[in-house]
C-alpha atoms as a PDB file:
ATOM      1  CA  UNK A   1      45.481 -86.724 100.620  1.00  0.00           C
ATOM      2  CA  UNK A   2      42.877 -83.893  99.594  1.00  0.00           C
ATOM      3  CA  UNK A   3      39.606 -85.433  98.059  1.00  0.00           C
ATOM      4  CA  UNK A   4      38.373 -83.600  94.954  1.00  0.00           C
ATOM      5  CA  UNK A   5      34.545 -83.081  93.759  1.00  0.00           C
ATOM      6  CA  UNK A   6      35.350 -85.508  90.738  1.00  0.00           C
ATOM      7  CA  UNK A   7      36.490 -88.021  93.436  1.00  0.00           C
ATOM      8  CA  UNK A   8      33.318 -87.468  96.102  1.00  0.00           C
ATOM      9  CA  UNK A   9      31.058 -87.410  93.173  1.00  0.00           C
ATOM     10  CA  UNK A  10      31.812 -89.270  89.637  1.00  0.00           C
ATOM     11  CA  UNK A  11      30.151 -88.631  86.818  1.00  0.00           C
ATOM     12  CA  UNK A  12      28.098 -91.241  85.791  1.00  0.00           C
ATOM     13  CA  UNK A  13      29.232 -93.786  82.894  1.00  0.00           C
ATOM     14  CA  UNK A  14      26.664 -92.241  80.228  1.00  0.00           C
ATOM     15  CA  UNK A  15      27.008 -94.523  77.034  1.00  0.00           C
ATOM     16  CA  UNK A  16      27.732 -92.412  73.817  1.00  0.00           C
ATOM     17  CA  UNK A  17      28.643 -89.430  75.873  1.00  0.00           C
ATOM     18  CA  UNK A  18      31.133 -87.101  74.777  1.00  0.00           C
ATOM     19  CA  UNK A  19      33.357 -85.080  77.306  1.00  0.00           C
ATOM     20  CA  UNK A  20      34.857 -82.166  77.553  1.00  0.00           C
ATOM     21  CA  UNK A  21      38.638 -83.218  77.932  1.00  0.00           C
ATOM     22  CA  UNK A  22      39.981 -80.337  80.095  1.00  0.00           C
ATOM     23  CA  UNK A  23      36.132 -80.916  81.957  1.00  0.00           C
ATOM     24  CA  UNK A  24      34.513 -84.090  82.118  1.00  0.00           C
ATOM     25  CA  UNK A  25      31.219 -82.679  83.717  1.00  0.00           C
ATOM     26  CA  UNK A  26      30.890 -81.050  80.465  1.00  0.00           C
ATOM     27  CA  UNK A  27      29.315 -83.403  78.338  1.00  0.00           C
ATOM     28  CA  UNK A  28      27.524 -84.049  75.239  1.00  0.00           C
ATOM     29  CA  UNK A  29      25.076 -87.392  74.034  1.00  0.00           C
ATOM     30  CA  UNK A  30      24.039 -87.573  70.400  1.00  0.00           C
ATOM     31  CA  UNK A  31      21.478 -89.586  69.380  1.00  0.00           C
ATOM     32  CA  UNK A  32      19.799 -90.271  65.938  1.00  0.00           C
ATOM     33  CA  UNK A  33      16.086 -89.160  65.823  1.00  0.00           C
ATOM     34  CA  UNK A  34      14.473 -92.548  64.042  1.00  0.00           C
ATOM     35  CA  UNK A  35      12.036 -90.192  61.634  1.00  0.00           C
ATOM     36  CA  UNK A  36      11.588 -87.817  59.174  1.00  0.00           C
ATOM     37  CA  UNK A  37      12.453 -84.119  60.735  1.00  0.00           C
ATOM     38  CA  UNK A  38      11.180 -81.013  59.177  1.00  0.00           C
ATOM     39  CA  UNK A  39      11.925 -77.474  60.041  1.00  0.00           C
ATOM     40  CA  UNK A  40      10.003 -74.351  59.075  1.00  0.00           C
ATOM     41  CA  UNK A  41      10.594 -70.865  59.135  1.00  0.00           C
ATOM     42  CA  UNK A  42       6.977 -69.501  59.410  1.00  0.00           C
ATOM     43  CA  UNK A  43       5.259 -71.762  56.565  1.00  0.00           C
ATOM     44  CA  UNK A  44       9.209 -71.805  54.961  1.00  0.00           C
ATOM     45  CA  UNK A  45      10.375 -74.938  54.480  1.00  0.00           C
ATOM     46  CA  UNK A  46      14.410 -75.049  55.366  1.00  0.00           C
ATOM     47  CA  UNK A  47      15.458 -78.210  56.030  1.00  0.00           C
ATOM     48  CA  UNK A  48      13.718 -81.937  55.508  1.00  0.00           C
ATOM     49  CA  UNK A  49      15.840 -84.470  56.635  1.00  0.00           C
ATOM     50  CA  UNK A  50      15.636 -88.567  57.688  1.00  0.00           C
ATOM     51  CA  UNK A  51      19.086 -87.795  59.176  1.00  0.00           C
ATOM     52  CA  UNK A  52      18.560 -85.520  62.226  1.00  0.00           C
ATOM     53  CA  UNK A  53      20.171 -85.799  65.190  1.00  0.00           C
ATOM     54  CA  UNK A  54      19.182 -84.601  68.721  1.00  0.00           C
ATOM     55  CA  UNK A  55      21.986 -83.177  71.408  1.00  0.00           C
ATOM     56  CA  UNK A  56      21.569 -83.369  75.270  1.00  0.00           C
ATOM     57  CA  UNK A  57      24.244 -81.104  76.479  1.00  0.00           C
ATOM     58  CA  UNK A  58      25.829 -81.334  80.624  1.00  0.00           C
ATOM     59  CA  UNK A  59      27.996 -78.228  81.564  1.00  0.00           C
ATOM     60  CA  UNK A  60      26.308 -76.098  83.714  1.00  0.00           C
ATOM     61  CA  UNK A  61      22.964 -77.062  83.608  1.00  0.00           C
ATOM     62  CA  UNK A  62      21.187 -79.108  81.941  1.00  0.00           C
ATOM     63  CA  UNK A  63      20.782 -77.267  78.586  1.00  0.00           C
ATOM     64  CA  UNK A  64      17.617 -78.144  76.322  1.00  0.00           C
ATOM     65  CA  UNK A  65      17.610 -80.265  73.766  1.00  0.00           C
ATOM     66  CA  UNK A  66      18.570 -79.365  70.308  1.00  0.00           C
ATOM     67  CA  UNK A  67      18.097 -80.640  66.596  1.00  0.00           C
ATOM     68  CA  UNK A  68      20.704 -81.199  64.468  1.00  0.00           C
ATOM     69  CA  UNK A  69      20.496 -81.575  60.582  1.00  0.00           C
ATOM     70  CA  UNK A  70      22.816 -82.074  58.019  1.00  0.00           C
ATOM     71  CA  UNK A  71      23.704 -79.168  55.829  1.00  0.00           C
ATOM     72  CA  UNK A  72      23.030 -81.541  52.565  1.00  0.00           C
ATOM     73  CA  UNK A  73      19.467 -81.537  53.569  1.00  0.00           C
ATOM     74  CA  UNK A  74      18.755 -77.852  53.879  1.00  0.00           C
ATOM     75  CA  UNK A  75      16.163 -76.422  51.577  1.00  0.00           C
ATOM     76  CA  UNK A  76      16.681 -72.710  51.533  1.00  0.00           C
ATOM     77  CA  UNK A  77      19.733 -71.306  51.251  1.00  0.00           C
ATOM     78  CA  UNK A  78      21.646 -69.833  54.492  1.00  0.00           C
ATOM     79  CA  UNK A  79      23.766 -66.484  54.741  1.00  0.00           C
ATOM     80  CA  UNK A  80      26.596 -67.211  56.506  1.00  0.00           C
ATOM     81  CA  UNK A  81      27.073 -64.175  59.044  1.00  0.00           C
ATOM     82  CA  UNK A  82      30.076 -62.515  60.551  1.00  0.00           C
ATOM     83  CA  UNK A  83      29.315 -63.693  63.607  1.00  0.00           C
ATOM     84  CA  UNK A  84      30.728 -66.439  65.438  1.00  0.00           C
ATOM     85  CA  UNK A  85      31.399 -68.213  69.022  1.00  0.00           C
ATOM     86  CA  UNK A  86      33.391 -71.175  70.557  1.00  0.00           C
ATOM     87  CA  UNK A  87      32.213 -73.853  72.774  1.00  0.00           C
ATOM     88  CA  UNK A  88      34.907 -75.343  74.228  1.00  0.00           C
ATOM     89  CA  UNK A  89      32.906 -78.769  73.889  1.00  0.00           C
ATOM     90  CA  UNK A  90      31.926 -78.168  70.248  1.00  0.00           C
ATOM     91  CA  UNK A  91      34.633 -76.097  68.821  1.00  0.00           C
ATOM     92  CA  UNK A  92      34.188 -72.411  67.121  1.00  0.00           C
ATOM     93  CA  UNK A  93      30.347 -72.127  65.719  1.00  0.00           C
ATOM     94  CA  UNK A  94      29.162 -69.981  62.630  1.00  0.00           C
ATOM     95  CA  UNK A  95      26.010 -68.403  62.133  1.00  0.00           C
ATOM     96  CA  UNK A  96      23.327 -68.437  59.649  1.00  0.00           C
ATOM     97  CA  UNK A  97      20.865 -65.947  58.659  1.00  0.00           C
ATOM     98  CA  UNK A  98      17.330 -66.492  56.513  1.00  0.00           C
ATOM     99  CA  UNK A  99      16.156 -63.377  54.821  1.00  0.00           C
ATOM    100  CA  UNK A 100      18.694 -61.326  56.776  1.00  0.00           C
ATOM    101  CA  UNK A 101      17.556 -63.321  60.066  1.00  0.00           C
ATOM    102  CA  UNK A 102      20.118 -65.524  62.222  1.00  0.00           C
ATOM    103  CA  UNK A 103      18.650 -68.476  62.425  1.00  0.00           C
ATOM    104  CA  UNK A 104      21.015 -70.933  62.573  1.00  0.00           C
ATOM    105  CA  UNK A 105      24.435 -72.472  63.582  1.00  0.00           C
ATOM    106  CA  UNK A 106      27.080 -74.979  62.994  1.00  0.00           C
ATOM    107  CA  UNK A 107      30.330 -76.287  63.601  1.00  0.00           C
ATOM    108  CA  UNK A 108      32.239 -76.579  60.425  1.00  0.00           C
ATOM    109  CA  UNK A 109      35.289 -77.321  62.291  1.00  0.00           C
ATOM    110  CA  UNK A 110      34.237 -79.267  65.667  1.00  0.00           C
ATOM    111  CA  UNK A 111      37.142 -80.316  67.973  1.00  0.00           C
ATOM    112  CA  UNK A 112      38.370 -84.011  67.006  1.00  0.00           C
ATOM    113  CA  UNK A 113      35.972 -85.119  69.936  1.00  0.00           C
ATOM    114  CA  UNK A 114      32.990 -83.683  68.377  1.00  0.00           C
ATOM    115  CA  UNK A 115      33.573 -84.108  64.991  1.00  0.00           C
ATOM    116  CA  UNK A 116      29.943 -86.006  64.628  1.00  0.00           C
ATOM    117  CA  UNK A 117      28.439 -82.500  64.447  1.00  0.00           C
ATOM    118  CA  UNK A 118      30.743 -81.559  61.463  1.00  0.00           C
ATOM    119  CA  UNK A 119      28.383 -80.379  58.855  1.00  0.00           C
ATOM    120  CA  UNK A 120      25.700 -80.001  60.822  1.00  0.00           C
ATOM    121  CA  UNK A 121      22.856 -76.809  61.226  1.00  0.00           C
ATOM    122  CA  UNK A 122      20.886 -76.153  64.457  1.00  0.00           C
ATOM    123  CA  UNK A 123      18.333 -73.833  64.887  1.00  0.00           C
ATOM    124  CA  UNK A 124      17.620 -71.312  67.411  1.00  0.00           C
ATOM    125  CA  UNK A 125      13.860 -73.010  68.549  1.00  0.00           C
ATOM    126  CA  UNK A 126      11.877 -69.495  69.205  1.00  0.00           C
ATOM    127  CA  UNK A 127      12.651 -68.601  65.353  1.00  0.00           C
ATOM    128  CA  UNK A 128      11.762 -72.177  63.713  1.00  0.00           C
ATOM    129  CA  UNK A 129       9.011 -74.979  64.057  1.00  0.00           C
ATOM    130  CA  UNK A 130      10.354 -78.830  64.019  1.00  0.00           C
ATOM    131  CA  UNK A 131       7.838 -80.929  62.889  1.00  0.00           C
ATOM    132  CA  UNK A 132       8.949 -84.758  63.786  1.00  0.00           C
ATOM    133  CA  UNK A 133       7.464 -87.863  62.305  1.00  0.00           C
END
């Protein structure tokens, strides 16, 4: 019998993570951040939240860390733009634009498997400032 990659080398049990179904080296951990998160726009204030969370995405790489806030806690309101992508770990993402700048994301929609990111705005980090604690 032919070993596989997934057989010679497992992925390790991650606790909270969230696979890809069709690839389980595609994976996702959420985890709350346990203080206040701000994020500016230049000296903008757009969203204040005590109900961030941060994603640590597996696929490829190992992609950066992101912020995630809820929409409820945005302080400037967002254009949504035309534009859009899918992830096939996340699900079809939206953009946002600030004064006619993209600036943001979100899954409105996530796949069942991801639906803790439902209603939820990241930001692209060269455009933004997150201020924690």
């Amino acid at each position: 019998m032919m070993s596989t990659q997934a057989d010679t080398h497992p992925i390790p049990a991650i606790e909270g993570a969230i696979a890809n179904p069709s690839n389980p080296h595609h994976f996702m951990v959420l985890r709350a951040i346990e203080r206040r998160v701000q994020i500016f726009a230049g000296d903008t204030l757009v969203a204040d939240t005590t109900n961030a969370v941060r994603l640590i995405e597996v696929g490829k790489t190992i992609y950066d860390p992101l912020v995630y806030v809820p929409a409820a806690d945005l302080r400037q309101p967002l254009k949504r733009l035309e534009k859009s992508t899918v992830c096939p770990l996340k699900g079809e993402a939206g953009y946002f634009a600030l004064d006619d700048e993209e600036i943001s994301w979100a899954y409105s929609e996530p796949y069942d498997f991801a639906h803790a990111l439902k209603g939820y705005h990241s930001f692209w980090p060269g455009k933004v400032r997150i201020v924690e604690g």
